[in-house]
N, C-alpha and C. Protein backbone atom coordinates (compact mmCIF):
# COMPACT_ATOMS: atom_id res chain seq x y z
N UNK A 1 9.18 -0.67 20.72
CA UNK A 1 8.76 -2.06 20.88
C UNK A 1 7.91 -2.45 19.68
N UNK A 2 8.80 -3.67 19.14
CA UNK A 2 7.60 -4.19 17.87
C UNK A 2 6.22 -4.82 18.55
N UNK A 3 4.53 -3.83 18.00
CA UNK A 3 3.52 -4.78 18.28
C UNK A 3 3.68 -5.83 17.92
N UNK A 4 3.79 -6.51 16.80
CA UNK A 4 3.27 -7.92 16.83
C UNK A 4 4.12 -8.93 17.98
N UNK A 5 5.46 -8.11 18.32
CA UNK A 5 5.95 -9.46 19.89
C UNK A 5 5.50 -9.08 21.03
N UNK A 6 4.64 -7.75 21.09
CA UNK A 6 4.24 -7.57 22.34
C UNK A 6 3.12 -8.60 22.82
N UNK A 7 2.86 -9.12 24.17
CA UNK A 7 2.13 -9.98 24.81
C UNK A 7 2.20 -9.60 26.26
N UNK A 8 0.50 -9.80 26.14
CA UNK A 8 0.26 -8.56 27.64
C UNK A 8 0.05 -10.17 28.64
N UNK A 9 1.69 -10.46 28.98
CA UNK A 9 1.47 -12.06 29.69
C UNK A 9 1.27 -12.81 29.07
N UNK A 10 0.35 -13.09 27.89
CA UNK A 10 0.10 -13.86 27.11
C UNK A 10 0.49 -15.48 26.99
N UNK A 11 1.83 -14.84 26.83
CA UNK A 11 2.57 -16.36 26.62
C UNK A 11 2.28 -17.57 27.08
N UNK A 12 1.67 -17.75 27.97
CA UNK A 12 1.28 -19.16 28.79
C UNK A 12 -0.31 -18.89 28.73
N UNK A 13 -1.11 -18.06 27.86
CA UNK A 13 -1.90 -18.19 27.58
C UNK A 13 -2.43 -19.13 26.61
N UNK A 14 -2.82 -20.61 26.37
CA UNK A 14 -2.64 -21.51 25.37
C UNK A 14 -4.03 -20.90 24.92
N UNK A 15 -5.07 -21.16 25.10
CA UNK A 15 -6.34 -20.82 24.77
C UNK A 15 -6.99 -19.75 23.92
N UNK A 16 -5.97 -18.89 24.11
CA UNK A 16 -6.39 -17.45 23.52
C UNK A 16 -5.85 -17.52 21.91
N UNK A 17 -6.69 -16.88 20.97
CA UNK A 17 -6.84 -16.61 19.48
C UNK A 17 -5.15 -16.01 19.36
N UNK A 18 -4.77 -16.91 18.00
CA UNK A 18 -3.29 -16.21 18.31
C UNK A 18 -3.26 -15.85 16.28
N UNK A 19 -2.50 -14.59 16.02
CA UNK A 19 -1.77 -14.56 14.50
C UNK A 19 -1.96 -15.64 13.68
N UNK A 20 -1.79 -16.72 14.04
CA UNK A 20 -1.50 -18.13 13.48
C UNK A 20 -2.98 -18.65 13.27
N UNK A 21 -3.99 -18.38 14.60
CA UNK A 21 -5.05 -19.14 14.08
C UNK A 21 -5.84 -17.65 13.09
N UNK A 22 -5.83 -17.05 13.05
CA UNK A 22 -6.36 -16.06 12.05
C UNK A 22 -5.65 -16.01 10.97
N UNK A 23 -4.50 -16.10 10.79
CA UNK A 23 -3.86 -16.09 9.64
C UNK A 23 -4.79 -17.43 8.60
N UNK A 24 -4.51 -18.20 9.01
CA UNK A 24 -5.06 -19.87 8.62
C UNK A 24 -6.92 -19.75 8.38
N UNK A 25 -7.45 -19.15 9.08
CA UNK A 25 -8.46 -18.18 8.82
C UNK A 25 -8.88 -18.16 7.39
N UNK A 26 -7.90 -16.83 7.32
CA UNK A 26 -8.04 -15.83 6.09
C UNK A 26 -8.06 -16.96 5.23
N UNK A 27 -7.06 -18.06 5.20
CA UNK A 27 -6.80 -18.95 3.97
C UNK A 27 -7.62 -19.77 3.71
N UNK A 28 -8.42 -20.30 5.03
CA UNK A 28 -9.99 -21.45 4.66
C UNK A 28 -10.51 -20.76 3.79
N UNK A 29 -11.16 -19.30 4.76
CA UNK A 29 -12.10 -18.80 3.89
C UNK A 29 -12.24 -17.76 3.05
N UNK A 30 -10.71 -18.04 1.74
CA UNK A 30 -10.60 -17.86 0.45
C UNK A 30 -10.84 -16.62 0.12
N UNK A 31 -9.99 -15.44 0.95
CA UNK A 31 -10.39 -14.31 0.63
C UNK A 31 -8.61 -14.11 -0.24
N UNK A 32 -9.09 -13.03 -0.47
CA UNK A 32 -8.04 -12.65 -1.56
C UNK A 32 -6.43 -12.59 -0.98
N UNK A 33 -5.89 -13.29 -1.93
CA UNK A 33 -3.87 -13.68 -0.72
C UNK A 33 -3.33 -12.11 -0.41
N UNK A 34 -4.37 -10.98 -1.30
CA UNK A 34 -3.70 -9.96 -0.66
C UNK A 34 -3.59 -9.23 0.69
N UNK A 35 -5.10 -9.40 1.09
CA UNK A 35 -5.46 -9.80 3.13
C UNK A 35 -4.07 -10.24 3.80
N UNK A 36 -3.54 -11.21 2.71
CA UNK A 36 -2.67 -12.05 4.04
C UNK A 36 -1.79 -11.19 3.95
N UNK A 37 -1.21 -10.05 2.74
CA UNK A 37 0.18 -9.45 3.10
C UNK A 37 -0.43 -8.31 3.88
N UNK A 38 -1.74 -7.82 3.89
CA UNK A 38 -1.58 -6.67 4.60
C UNK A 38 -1.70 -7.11 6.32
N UNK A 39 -2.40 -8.59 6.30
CA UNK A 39 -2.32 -9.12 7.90
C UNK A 39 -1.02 -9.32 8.28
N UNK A 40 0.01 -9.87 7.47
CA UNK A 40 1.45 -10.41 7.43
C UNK A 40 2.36 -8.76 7.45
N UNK A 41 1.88 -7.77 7.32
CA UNK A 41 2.79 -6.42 7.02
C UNK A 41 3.61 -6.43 5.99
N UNK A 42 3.40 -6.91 4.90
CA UNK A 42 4.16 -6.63 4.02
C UNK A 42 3.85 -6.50 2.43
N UNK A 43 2.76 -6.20 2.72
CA UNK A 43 2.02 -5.30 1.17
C UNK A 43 3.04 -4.61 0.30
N UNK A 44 3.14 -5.33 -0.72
CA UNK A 44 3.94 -4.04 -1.42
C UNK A 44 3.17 -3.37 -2.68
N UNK A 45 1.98 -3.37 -2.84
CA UNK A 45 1.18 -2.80 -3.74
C UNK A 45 1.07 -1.49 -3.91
N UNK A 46 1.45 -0.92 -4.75
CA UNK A 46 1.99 0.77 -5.01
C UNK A 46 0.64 1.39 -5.13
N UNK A 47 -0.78 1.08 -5.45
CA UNK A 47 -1.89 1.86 -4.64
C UNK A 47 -1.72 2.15 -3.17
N UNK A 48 -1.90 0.73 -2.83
CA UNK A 48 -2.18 0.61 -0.97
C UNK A 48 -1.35 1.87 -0.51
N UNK A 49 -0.12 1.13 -1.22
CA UNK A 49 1.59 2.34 -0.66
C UNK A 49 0.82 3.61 -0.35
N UNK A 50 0.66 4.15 -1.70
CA UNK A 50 0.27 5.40 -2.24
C UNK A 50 -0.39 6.12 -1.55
N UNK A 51 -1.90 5.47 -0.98
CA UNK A 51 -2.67 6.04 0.05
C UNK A 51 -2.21 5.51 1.35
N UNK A 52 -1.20 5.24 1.63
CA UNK A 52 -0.89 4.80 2.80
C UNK A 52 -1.77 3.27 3.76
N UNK A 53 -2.63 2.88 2.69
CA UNK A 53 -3.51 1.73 3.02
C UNK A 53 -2.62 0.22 3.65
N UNK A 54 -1.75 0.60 3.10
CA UNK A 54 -0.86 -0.71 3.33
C UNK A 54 -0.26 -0.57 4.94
N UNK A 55 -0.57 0.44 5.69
CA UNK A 55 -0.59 0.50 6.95
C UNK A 55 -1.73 1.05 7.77
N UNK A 56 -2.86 1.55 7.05
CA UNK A 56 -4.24 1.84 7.86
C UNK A 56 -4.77 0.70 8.08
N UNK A 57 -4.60 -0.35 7.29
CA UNK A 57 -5.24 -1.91 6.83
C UNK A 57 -4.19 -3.17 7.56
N UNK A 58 -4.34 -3.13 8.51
CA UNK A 58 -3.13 -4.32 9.21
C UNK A 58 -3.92 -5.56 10.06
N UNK A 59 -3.16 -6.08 10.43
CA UNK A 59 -3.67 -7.38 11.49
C UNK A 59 -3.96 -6.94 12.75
N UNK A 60 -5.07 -7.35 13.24
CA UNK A 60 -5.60 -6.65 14.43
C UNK A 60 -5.00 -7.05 15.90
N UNK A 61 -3.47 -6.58 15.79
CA UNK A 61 -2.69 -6.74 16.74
C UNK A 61 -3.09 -6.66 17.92
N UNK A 62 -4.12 -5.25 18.25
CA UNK A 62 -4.20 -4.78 19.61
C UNK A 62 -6.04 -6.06 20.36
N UNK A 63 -5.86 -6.78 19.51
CA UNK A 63 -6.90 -8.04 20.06
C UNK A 63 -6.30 -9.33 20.09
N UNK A 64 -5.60 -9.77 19.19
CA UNK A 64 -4.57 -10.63 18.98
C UNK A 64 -3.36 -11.01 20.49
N UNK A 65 -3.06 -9.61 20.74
CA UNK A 65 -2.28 -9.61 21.96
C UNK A 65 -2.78 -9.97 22.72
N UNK A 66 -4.04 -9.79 23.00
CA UNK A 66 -4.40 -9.78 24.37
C UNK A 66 -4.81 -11.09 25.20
N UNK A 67 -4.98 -11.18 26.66
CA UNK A 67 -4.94 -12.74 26.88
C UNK A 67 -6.16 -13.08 26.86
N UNK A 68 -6.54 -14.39 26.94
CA UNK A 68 -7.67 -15.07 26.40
C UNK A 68 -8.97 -14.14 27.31
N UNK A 69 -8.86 -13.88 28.58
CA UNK A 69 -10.10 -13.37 29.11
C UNK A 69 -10.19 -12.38 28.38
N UNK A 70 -9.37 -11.60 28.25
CA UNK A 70 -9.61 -10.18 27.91
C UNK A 70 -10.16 -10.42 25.92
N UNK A 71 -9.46 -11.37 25.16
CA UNK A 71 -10.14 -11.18 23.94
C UNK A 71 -11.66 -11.76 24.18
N UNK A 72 -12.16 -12.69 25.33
CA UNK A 72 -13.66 -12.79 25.23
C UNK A 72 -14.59 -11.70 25.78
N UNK A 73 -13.67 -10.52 25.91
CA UNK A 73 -14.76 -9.29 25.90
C UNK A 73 -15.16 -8.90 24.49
N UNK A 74 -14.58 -9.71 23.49
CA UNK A 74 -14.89 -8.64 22.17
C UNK A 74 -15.60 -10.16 21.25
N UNK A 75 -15.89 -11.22 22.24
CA UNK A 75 -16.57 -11.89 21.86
C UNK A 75 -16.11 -13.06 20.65
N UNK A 76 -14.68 -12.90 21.08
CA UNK A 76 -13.99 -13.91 20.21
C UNK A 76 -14.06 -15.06 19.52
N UNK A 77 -14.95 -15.94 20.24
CA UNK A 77 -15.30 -17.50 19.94
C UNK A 77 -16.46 -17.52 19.03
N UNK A 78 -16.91 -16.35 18.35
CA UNK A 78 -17.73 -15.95 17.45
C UNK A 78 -17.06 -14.64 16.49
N UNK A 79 -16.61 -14.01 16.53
CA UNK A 79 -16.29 -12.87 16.30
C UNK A 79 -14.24 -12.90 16.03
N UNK A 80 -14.19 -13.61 14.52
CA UNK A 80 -12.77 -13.70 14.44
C UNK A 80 -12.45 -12.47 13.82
N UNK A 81 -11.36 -11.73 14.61
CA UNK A 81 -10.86 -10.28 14.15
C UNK A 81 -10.08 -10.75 12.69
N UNK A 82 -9.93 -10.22 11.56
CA UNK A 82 -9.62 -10.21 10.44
C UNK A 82 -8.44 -9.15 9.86
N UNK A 83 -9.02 -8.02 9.95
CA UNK A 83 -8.45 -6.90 9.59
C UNK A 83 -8.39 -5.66 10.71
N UNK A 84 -7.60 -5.12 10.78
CA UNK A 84 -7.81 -3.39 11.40
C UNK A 84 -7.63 -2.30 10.91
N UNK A 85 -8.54 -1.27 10.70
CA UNK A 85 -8.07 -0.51 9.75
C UNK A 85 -7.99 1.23 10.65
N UNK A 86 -7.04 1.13 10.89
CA UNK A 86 -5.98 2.21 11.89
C UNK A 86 -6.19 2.08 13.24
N UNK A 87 -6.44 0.84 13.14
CA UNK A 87 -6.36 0.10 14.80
C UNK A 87 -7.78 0.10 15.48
N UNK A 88 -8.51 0.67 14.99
CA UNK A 88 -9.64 1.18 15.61
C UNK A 88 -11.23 0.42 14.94
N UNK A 89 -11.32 0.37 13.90
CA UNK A 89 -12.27 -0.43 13.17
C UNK A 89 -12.10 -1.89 12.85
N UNK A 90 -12.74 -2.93 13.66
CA UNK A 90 -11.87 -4.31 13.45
C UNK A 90 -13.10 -4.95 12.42
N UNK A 91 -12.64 -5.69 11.14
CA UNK A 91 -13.22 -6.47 10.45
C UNK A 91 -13.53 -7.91 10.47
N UNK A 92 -14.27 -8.17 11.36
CA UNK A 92 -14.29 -9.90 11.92
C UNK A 92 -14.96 -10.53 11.02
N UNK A 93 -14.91 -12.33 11.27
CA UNK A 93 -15.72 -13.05 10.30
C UNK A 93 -16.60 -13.41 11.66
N UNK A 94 -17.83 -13.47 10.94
CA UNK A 94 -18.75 -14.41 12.14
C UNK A 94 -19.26 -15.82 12.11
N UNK A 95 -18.09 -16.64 12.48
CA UNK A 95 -18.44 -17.96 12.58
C UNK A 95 -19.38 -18.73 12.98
N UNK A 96 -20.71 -18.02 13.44
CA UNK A 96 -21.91 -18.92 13.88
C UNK A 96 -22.79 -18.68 12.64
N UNK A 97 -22.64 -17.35 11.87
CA UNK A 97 -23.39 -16.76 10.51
C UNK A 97 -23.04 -17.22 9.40
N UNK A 98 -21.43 -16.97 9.31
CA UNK A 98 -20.64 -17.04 7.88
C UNK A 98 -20.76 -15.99 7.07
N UNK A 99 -20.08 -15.04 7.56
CA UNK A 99 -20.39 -13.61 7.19
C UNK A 99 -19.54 -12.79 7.95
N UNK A 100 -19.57 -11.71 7.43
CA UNK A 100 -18.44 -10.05 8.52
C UNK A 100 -19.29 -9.20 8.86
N UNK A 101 -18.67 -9.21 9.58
CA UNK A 101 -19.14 -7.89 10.75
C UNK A 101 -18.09 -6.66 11.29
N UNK A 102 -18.39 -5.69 11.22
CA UNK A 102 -17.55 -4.62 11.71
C UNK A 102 -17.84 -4.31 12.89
N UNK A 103 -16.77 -3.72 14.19
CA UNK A 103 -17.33 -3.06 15.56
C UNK A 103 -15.57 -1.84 15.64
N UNK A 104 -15.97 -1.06 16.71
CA UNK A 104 -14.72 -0.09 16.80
C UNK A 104 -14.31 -0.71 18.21
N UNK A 105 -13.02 -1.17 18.41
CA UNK A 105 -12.33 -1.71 19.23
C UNK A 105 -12.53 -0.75 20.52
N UNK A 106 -13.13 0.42 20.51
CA UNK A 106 -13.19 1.39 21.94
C UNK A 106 -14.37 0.41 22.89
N UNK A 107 -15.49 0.73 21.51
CA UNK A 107 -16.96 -0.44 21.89
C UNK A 107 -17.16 -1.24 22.63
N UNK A 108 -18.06 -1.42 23.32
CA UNK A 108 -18.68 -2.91 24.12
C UNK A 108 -18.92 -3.67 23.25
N UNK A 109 -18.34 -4.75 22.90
CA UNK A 109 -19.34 -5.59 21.78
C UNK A 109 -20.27 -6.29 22.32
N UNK A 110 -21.44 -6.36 21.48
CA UNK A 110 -22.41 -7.50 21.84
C UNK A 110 -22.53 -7.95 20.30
N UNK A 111 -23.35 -8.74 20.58
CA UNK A 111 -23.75 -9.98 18.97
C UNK A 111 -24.47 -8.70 18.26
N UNK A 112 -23.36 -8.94 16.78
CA UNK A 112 -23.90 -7.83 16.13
C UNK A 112 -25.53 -8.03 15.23
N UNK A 113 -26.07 -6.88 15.01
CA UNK A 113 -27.23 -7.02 14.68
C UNK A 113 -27.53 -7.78 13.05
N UNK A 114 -26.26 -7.72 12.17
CA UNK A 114 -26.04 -8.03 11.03
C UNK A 114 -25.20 -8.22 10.64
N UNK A 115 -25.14 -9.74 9.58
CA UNK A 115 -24.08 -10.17 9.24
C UNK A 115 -23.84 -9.59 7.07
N UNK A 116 -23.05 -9.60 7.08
CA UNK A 116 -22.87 -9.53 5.58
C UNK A 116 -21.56 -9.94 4.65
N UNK A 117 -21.78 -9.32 3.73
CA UNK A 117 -21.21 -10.34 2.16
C UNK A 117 -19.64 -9.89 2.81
N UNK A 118 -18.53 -10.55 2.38
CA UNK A 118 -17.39 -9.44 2.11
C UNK A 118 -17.79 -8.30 1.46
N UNK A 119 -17.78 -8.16 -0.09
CA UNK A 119 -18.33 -6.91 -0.34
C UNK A 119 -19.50 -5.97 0.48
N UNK A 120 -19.91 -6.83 1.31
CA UNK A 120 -21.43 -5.99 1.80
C UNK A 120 -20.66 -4.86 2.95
N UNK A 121 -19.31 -5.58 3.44
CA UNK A 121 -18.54 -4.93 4.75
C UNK A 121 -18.24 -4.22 4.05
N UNK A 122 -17.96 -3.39 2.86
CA UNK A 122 -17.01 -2.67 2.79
C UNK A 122 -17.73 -1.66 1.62
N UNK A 123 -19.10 -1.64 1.83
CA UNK A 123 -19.77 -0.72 1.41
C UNK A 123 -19.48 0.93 2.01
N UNK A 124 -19.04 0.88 3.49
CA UNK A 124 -19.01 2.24 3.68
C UNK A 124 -17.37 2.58 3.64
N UNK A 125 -16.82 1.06 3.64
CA UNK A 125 -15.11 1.34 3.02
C UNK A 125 -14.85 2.29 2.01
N UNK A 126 -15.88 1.76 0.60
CA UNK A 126 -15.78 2.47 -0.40
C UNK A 126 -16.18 3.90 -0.74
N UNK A 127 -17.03 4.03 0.21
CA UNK A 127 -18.02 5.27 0.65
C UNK A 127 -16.58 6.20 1.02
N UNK A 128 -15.57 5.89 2.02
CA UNK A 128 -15.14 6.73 2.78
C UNK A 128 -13.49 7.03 1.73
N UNK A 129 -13.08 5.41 1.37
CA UNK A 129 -11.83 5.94 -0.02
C UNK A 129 -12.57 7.11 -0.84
N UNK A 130 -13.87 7.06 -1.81
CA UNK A 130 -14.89 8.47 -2.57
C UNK A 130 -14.55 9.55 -1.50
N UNK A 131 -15.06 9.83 -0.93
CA UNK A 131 -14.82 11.02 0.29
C UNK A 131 -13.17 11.25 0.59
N UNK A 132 -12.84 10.25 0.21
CA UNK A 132 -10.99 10.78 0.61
C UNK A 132 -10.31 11.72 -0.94
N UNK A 133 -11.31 11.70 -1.59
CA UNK A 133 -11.37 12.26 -3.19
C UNK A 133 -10.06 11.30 -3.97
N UNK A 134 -10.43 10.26 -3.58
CA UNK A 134 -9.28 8.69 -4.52
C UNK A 134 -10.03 8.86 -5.86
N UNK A 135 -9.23 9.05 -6.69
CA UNK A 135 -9.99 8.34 -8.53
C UNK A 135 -10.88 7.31 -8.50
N UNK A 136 -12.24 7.77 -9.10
CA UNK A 136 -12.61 6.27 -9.67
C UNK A 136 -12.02 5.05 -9.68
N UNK A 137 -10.69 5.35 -10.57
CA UNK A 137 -10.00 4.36 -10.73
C UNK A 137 -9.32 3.78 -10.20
N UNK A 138 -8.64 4.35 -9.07
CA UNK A 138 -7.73 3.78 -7.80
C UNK A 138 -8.65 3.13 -7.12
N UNK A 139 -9.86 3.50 -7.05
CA UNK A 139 -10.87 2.43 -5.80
C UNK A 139 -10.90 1.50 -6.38
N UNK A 140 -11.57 1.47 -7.41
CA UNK A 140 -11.33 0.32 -8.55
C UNK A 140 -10.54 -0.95 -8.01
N UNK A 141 -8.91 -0.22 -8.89
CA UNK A 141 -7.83 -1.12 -8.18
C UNK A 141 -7.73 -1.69 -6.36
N UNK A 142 -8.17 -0.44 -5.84
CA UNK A 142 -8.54 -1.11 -4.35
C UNK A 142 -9.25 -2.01 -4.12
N UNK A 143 -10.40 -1.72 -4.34
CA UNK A 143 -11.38 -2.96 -4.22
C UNK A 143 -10.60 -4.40 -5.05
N UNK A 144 -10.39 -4.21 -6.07
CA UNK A 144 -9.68 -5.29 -6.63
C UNK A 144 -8.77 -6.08 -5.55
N UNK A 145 -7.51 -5.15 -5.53
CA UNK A 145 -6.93 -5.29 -4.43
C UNK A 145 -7.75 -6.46 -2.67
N UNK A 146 -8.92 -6.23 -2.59
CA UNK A 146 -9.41 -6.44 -1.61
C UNK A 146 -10.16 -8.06 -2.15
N UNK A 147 -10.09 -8.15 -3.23
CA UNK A 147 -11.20 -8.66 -3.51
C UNK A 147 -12.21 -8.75 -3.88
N UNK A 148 -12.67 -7.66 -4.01
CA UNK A 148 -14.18 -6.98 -3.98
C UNK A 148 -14.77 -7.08 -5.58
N UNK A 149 -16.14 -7.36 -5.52
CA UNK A 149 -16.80 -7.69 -6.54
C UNK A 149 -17.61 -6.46 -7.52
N UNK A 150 -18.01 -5.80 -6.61
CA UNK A 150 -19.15 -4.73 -6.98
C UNK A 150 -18.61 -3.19 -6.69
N UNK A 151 -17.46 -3.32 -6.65
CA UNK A 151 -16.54 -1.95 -6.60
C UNK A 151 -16.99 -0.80 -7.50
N UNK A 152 -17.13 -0.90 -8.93
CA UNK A 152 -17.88 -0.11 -9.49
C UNK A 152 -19.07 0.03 -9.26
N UNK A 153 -19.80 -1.15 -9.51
CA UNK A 153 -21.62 -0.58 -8.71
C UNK A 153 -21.53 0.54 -8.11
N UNK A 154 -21.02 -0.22 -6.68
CA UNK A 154 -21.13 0.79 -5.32
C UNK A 154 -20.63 2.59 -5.65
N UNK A 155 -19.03 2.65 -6.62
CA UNK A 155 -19.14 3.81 -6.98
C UNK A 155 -19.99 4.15 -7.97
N UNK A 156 -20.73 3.87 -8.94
CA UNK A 156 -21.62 4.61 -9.82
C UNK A 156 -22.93 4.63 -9.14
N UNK A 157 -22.96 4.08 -8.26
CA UNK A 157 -24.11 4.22 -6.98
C UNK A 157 -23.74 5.77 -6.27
N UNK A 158 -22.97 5.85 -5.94
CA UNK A 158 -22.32 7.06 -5.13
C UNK A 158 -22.55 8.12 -5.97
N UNK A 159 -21.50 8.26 -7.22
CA UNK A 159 -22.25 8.79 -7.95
C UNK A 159 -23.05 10.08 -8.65
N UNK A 160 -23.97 8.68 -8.84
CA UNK A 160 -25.40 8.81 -9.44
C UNK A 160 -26.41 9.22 -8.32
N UNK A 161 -26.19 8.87 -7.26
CA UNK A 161 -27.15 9.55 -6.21
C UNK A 161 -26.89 10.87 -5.59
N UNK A 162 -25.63 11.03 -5.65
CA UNK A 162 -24.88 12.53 -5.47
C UNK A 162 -24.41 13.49 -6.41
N UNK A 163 -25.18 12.80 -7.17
CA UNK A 163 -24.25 13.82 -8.82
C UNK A 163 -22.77 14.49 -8.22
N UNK A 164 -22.25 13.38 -7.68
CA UNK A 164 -21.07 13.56 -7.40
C UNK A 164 -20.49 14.84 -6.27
N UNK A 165 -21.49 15.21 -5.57
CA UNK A 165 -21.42 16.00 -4.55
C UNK A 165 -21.05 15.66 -3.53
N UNK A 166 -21.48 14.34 -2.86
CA UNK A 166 -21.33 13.14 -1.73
C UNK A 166 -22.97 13.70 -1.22
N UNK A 167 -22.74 12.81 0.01
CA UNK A 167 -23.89 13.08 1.05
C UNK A 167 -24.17 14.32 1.93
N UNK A 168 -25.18 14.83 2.56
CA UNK A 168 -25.09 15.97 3.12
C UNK A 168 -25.40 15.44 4.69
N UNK A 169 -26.35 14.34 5.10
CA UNK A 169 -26.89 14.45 6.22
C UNK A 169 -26.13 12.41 6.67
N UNK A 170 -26.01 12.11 7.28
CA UNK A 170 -26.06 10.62 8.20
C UNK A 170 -26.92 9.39 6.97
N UNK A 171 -28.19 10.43 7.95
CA UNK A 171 -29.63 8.96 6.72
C UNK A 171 -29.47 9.14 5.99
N UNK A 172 -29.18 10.13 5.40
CA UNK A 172 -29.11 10.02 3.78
C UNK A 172 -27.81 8.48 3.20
N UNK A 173 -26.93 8.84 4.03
CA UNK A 173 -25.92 7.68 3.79
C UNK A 173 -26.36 6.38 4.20
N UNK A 174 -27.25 6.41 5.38
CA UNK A 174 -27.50 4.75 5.80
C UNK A 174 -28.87 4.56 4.96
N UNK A 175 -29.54 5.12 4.35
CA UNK A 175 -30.73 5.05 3.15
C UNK A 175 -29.87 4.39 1.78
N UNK A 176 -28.71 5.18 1.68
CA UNK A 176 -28.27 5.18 0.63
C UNK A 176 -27.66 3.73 0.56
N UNK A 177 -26.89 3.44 1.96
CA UNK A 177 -25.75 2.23 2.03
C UNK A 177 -26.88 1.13 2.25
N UNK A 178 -27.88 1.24 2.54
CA UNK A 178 -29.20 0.16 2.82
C UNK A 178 -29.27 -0.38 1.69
N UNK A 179 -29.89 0.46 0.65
CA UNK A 179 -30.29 0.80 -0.54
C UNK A 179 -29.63 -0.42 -1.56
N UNK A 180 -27.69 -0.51 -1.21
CA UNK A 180 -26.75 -0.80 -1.57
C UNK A 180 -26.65 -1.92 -1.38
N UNK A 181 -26.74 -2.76 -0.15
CA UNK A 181 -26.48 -3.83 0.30
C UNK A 181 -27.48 -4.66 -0.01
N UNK A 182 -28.69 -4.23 -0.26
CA UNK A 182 -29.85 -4.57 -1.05
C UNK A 182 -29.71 -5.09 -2.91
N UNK A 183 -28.69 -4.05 -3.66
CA UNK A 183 -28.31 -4.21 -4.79
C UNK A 183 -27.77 -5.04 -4.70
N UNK A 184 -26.55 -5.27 -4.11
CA UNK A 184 -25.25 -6.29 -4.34
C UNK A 184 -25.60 -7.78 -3.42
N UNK A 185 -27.00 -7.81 -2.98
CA UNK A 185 -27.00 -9.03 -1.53
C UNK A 185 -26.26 -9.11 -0.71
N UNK A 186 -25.78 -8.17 -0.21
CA UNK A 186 -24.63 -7.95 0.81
C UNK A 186 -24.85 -8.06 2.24
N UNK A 187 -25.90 -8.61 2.47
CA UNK A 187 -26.42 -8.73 4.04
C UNK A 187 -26.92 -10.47 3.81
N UNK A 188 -26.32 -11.00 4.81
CA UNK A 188 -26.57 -12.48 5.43
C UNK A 188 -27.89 -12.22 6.41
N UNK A 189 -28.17 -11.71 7.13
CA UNK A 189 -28.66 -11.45 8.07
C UNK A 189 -28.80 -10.15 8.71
């Protein structure tokens, strides 16, 4: 069964957040047209390919489907799902802030504690492509790919604080990613 026609009843659901109004989304608020092929499934960018990103990184089908009660558990009318990245990490915009927010689709959501930059979301994105041992230079192109502004920072941040070892402990990473979002203004709130 293809996800994107699955609909749990849906259909006579008028009310509920559909592909169409997120798609239209992405396009107000001027994020890079490459979002739309990986929301649309059809990335053909031979990085993404490469690391298989062009399918960890999709449209957040498994919220999208669902009928209107059930997407106002994840707090929808504030909280527009954006991206999913292997179904499980959803990248929303927060329309009362103007800003993204990340939550894991298992989660209870409540109003998240902080809003931030695009680049500010994807501080521990870049954190986790470094740890997947990607080139310098492929994140690079990723972030590019994404949009992203401070792609190098964030890696010569990484780094330079790890002499290229990575992290050993948690805080050390949320010191470090604090640290970060602080450099680049990556926090709204």
């Amino acid at each position: 069964m293809n996800h994107k026609h699955w609909q749990s009843g849906s259909e006579n659901d008028n009310e509920r957040t559909t592909h169409h109004d997120i798609r239209n989304l992405i396009t107000e608020l001027q994020l890079s047209p490459n979002i739309l092929s990986l929301f649309d499934g059809n990335c053909t960018n031979q990085i993404m390919k490469d690391y298989h990103f062009d399918k960890d990184y999709q449209d957040p089908w498994a919220i999208l489907n669902l009928k209107k009660t059930q997407q106002d558990t994840y707090l929808i009318h504030r909280y527009k799902p954006i991206l999913a990245y292997t179904h499980s990490k959803i990248f929303a915009y927060d329309s009362k802030l103007n800003g993204y927010t990340s939550y894991y689709i298992e989660e209870k959501m409540t109003e998240a504690q902080h809003c931030f930059t695009w680049d500010g979301i994807f501080i521990t994105e870049i954190l986790r492509w470094w740890e997947y041992e990607i080139s310098d230079q492929d994140i690079i192109n990723i972030g590019n790919f994404f949009g992203l502004k401070h792609t190098l920072e964030i890696l010569d941040s990484i780094n330079e604080t790890t002499k290229g070892e990575g992290f050993s402990t948690q805080p050390e990473i949320d010191d470090w990613k604090n640290r970060m979002i602080t450099a680049i203004n990556g926090k709204i709130q």
